[in-house]
PDB file of N, CA and C in Angstrom:
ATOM      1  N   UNK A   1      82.768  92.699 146.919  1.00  0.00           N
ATOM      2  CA  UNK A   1      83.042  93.109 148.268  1.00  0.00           C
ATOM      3  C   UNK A   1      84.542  93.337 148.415  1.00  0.00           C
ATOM      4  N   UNK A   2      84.828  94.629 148.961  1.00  0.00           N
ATOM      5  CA  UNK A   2      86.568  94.632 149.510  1.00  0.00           C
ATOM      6  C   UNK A   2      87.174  94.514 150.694  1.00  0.00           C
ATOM      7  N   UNK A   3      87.966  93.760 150.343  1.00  0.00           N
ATOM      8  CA  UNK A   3      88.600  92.777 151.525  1.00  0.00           C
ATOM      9  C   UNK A   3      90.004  93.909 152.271  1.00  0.00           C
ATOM     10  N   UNK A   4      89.471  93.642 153.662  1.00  0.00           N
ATOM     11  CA  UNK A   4      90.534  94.353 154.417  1.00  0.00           C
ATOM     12  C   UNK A   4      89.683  95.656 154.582  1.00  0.00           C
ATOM     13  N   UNK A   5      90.397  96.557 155.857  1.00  0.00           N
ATOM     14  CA  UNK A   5      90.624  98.099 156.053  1.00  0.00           C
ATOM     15  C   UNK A   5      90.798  98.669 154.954  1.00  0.00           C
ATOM     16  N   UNK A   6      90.581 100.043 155.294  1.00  0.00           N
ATOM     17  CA  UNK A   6      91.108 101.132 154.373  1.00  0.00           C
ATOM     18  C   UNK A   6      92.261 100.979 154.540  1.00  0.00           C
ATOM     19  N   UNK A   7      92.807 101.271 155.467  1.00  0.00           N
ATOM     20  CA  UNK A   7      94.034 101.192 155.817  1.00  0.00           C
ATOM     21  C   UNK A   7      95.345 100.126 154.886  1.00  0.00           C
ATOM     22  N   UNK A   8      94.862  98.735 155.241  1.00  0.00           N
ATOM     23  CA  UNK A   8      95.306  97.547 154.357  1.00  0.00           C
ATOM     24  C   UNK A   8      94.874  97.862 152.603  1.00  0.00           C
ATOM     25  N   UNK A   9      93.955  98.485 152.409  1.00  0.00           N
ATOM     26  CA  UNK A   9      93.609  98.238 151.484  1.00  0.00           C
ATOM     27  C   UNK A   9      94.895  99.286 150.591  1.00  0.00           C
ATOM     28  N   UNK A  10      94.783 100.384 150.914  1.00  0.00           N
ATOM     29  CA  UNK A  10      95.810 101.792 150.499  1.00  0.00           C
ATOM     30  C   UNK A  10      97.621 100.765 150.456  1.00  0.00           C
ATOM     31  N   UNK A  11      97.611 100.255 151.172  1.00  0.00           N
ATOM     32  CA  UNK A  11      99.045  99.827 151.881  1.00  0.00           C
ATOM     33  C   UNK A  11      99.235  98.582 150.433  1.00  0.00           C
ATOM     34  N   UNK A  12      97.950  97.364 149.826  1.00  0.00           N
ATOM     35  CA  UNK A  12      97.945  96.716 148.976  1.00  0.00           C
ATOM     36  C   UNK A  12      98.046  97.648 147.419  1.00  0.00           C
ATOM     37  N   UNK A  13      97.729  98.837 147.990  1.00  0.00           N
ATOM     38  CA  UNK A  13      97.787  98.597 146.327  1.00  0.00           C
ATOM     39  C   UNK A  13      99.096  99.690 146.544  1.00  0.00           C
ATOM     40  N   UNK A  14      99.581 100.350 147.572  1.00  0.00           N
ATOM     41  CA  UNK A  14     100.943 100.895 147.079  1.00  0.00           C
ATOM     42  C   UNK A  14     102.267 100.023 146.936  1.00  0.00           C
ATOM     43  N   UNK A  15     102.405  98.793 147.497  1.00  0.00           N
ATOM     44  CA  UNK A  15     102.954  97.568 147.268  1.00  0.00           C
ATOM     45  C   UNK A  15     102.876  96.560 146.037  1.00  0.00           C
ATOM     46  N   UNK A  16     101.237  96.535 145.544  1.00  0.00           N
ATOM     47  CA  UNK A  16     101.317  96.096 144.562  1.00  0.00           C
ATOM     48  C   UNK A  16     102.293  96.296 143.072  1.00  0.00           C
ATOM     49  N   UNK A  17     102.884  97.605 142.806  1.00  0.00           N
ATOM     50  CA  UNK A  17     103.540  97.836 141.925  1.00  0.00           C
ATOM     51  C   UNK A  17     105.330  96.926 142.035  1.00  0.00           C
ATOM     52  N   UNK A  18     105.577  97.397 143.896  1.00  0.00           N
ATOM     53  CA  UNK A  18     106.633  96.448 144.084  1.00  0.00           C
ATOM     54  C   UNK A  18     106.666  95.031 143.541  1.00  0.00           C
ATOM     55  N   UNK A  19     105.507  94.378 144.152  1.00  0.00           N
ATOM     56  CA  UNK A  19     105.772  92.893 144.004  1.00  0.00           C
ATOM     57  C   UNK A  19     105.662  92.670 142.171  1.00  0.00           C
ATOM     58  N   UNK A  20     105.001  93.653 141.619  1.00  0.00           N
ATOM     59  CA  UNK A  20     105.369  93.211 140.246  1.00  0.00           C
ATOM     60  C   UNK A  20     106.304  93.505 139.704  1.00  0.00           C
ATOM     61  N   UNK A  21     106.797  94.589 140.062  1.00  0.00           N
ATOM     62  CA  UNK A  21     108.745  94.675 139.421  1.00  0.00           C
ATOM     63  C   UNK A  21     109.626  93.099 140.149  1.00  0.00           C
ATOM     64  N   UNK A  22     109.411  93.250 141.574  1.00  0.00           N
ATOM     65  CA  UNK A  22     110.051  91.979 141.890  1.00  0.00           C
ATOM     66  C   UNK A  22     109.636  90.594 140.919  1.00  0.00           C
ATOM     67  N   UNK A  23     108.553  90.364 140.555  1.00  0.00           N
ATOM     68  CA  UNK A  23     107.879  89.253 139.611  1.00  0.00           C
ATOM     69  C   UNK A  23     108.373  89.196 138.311  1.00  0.00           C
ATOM     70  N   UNK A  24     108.380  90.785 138.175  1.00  0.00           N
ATOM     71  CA  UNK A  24     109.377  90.865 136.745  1.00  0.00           C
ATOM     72  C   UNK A  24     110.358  90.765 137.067  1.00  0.00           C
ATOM     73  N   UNK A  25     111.663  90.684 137.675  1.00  0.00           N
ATOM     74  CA  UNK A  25     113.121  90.834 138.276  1.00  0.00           C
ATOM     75  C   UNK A  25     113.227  89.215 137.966  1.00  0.00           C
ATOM     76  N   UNK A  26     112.359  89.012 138.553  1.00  0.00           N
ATOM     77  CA  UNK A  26     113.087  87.141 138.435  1.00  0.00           C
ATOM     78  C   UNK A  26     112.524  86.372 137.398  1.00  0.00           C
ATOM     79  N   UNK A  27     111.195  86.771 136.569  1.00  0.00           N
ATOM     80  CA  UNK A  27     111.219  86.075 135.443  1.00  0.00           C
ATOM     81  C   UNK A  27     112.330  85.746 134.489  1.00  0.00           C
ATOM     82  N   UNK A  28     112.445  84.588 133.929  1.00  0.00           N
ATOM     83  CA  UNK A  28     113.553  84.376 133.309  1.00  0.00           C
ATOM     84  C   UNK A  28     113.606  84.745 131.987  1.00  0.00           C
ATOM     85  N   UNK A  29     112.309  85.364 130.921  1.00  0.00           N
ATOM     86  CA  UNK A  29     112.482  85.859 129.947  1.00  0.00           C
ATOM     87  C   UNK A  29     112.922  87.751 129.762  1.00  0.00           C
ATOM     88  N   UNK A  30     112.820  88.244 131.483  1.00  0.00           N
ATOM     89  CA  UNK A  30     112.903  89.741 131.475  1.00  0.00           C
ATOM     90  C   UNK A  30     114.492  90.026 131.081  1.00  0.00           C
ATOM     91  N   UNK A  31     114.932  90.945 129.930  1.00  0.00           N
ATOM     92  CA  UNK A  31     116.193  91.110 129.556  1.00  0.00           C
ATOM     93  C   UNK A  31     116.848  91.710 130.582  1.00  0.00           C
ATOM     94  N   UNK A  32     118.459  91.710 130.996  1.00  0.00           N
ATOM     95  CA  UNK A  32     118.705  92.134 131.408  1.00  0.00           C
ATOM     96  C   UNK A  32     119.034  93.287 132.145  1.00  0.00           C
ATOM     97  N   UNK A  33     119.045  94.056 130.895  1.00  0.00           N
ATOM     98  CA  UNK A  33     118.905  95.927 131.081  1.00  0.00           C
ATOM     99  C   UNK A  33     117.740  96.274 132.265  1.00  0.00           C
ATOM    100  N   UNK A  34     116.111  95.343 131.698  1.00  0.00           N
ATOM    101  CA  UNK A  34     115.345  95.679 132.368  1.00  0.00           C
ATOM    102  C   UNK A  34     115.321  95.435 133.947  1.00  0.00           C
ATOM    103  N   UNK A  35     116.128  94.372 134.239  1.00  0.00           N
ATOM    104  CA  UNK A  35     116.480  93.813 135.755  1.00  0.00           C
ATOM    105  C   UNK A  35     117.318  94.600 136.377  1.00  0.00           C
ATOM    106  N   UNK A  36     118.431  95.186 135.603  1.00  0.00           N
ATOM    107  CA  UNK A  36     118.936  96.238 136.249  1.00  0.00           C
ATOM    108  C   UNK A  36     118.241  97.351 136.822  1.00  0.00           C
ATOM    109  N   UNK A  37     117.439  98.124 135.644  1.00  0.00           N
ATOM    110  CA  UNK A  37     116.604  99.402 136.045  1.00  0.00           C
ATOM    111  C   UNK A  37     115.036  98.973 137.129  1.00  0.00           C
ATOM    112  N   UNK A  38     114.961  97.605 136.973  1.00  0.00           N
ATOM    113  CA  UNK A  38     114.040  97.946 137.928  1.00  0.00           C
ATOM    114  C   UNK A  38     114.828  97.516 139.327  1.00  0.00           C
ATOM    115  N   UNK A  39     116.332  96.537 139.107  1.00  0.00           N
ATOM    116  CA  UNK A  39     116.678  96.873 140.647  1.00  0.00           C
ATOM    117  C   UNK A  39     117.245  98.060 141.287  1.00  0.00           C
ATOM    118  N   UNK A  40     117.547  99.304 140.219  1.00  0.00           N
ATOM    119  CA  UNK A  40     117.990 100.298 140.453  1.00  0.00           C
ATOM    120  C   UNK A  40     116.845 101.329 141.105  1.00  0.00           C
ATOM    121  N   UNK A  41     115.517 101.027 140.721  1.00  0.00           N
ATOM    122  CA  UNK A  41     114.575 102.004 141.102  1.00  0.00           C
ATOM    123  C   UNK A  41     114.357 101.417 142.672  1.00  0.00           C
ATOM    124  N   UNK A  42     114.660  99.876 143.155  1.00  0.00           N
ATOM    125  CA  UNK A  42     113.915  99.798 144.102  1.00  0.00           C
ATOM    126  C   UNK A  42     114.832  99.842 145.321  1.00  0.00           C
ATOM    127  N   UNK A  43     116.488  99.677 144.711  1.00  0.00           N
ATOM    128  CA  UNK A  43     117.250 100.760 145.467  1.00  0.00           C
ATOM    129  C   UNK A  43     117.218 101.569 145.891  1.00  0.00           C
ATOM    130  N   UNK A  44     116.630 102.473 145.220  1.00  0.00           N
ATOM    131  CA  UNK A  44     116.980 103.779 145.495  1.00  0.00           C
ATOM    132  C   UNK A  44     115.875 104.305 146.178  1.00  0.00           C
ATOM    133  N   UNK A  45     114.423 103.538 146.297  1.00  0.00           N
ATOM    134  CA  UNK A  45     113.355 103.115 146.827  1.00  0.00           C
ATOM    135  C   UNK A  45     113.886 103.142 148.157  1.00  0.00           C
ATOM    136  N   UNK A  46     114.944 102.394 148.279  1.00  0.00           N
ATOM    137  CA  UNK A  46     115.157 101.375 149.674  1.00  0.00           C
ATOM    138  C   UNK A  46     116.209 102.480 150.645  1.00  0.00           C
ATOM    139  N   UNK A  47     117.150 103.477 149.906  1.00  0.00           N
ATOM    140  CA  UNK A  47     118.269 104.038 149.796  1.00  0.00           C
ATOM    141  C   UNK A  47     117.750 104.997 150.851  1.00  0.00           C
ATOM    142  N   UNK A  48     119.196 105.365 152.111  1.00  0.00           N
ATOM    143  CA  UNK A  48     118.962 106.524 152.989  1.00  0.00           C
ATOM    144  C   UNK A  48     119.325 107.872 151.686  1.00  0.00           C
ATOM    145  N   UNK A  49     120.020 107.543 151.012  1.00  0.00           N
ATOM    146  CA  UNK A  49     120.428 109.045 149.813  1.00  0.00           C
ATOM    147  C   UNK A  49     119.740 109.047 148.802  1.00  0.00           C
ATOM    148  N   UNK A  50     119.105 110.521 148.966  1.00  0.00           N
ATOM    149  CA  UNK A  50     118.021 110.388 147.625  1.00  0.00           C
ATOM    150  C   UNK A  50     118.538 112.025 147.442  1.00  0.00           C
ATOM    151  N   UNK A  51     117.669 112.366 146.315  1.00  0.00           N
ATOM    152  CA  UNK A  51     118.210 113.593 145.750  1.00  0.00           C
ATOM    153  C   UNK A  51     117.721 114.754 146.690  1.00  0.00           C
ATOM    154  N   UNK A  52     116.177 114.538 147.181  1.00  0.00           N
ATOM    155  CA  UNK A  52     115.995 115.256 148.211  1.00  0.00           C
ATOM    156  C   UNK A  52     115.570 114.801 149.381  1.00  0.00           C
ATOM    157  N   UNK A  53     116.257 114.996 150.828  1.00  0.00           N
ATOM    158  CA  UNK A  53     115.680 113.760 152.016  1.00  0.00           C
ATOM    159  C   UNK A  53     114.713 113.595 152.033  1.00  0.00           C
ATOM    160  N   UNK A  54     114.455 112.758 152.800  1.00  0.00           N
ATOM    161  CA  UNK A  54     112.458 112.760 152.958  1.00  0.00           C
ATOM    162  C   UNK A  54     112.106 113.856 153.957  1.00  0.00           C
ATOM    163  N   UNK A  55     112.542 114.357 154.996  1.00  0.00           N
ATOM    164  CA  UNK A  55     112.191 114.933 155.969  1.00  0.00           C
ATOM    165  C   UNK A  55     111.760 116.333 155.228  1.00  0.00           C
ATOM    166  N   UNK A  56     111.983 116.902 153.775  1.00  0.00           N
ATOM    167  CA  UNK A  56     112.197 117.815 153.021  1.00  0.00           C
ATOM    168  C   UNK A  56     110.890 118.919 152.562  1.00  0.00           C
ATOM    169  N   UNK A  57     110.294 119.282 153.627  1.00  0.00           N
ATOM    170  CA  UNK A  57     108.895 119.268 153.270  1.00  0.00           C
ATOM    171  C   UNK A  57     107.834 118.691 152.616  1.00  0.00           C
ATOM    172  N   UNK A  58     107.966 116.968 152.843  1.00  0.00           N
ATOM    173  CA  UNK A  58     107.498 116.451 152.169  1.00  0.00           C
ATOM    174  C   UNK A  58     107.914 115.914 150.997  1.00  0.00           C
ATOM    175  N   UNK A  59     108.476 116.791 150.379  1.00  0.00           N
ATOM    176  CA  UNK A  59     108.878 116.853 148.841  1.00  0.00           C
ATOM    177  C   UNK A  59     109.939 114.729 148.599  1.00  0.00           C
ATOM    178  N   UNK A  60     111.133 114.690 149.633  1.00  0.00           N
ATOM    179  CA  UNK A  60     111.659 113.573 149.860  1.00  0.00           C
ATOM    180  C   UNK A  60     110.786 112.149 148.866  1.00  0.00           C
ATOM    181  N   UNK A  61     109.805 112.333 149.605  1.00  0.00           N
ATOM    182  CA  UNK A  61     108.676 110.904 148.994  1.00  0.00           C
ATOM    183  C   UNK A  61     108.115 111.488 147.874  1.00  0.00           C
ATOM    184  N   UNK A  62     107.754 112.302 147.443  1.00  0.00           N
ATOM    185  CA  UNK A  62     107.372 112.375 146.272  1.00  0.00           C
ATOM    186  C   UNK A  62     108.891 112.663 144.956  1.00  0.00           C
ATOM    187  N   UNK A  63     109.704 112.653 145.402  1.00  0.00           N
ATOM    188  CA  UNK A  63     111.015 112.444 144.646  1.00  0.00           C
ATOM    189  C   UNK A  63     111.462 111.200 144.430  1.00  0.00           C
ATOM    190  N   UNK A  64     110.922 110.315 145.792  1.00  0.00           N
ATOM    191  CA  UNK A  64     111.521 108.857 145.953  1.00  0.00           C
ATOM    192  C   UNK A  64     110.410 107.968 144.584  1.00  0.00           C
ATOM    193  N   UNK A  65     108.977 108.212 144.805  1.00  0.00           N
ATOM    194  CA  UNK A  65     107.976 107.575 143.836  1.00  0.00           C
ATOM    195  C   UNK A  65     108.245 108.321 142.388  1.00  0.00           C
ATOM    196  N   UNK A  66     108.767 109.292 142.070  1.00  0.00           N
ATOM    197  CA  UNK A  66     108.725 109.949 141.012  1.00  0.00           C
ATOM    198  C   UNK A  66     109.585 109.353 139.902  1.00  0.00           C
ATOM    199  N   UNK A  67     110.527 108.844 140.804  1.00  0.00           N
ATOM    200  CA  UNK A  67     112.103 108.426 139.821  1.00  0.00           C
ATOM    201  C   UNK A  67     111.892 106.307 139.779  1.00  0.00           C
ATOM    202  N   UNK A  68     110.767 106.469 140.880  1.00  0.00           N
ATOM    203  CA  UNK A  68     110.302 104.577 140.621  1.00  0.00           C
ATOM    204  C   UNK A  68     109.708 104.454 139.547  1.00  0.00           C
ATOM    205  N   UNK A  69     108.568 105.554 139.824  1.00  0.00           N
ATOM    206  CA  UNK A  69     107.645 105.758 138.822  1.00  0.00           C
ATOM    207  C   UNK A  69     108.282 105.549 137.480  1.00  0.00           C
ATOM    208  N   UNK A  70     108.948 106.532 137.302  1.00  0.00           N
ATOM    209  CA  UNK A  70     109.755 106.746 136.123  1.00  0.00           C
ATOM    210  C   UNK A  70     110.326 105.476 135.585  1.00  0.00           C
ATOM    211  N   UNK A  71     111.518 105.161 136.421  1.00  0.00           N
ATOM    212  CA  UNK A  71     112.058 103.535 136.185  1.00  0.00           C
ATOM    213  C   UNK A  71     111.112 102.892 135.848  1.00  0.00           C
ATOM    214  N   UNK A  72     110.050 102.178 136.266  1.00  0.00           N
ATOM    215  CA  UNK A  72     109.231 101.060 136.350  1.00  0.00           C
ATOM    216  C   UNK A  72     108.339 101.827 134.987  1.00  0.00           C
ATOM    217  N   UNK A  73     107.863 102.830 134.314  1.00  0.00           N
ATOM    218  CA  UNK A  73     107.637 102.605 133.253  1.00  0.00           C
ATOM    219  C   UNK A  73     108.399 102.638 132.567  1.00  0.00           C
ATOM    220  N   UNK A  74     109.844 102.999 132.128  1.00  0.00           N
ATOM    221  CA  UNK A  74     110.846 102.739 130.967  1.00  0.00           C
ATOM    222  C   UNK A  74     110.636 101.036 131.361  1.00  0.00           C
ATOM    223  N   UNK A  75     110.842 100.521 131.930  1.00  0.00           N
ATOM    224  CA  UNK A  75     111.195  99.031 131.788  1.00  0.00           C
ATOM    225  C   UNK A  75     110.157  98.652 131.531  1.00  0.00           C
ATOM    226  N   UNK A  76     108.676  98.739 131.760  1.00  0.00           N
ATOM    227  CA  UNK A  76     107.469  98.284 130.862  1.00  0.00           C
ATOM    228  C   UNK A  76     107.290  98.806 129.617  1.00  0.00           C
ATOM    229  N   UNK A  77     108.186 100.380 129.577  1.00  0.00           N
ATOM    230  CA  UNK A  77     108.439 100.078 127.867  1.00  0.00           C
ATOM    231  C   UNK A  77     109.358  99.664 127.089  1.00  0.00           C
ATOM    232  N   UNK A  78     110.350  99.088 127.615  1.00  0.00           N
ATOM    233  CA  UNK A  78     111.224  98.309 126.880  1.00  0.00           C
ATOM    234  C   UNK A  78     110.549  97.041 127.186  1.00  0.00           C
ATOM    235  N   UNK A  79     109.648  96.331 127.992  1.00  0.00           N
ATOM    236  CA  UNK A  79     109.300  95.113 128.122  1.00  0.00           C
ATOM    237  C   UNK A  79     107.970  95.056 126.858  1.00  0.00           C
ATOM    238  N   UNK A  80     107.130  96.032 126.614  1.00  0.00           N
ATOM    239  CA  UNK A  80     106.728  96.528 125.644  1.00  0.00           C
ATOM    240  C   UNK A  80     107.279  96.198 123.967  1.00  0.00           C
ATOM    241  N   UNK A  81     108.223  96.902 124.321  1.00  0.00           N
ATOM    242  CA  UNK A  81     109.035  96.960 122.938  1.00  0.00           C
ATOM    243  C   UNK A  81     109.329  95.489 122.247  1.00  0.00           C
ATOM    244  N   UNK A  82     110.177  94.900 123.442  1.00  0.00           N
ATOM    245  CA  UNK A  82     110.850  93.319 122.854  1.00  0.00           C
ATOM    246  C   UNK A  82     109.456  92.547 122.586  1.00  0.00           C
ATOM    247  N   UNK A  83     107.904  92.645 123.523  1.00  0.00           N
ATOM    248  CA  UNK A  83     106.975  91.991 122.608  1.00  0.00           C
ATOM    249  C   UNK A  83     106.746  92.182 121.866  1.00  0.00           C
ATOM    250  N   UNK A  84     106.677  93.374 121.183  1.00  0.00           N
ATOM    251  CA  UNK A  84     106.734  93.628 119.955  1.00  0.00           C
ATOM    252  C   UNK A  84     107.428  93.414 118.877  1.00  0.00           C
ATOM    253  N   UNK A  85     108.429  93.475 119.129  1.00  0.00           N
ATOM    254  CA  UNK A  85     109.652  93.304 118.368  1.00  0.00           C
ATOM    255  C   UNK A  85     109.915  91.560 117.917  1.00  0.00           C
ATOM    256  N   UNK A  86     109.577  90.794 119.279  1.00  0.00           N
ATOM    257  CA  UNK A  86     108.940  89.559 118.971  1.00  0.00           C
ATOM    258  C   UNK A  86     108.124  88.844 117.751  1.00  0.00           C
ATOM    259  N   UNK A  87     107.079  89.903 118.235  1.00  0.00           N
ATOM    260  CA  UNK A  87     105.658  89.571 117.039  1.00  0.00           C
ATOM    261  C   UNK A  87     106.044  89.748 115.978  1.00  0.00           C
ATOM    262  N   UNK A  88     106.701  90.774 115.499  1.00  0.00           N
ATOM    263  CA  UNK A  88     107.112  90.987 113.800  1.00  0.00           C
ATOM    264  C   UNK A  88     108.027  90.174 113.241  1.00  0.00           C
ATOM    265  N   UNK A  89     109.058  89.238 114.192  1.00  0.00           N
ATOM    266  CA  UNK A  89     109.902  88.697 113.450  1.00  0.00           C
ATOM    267  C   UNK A  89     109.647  86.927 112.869  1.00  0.00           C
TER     268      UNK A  89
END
């Protein structure tokens, strides 16, 4: 059974990606580089200056998720990588 509105429900899972970069941000084994780039994506997340405004035909928010997007998988693949890199040694 799913819990909540549509409404709530859409709103949980576009948040959900936040609270796991934040989860990753403060774990204490996440390397540094990676704490940077994911506080840089959620800056810029957060940021009135983006490359294109939001008001921009739209385009604004899909520029703003594009470059999170982006961030938040380089840092799951460098978070990727060091498990790996782990395992072999």
């Amino acid at each position: 059974m799913k819990r909540g509105t549509p409404v709530a429900q859409r709103l949980r899972q576009f948040f959900q990606p936040v609270v796991g970069y934040l989860r990753l941000m403060i774990e204490p084994t996440t390397p540094l580089r990676v704490r940077i780039m994911l506080a840089a994506g959620l800056l810029y997340l957060l940021s009135p200056y983006d490359l294109l405004p939001d008001w921009f035909l739209g385009l604004g928010i899909v520029d703003d998720l594009a470059v999170v997007s982006l961030l938040g998988w380089l840092a799951g693949k460098m978070m990727a990588d060091k498990k790996s890199d782990r395992h072999t040694t």
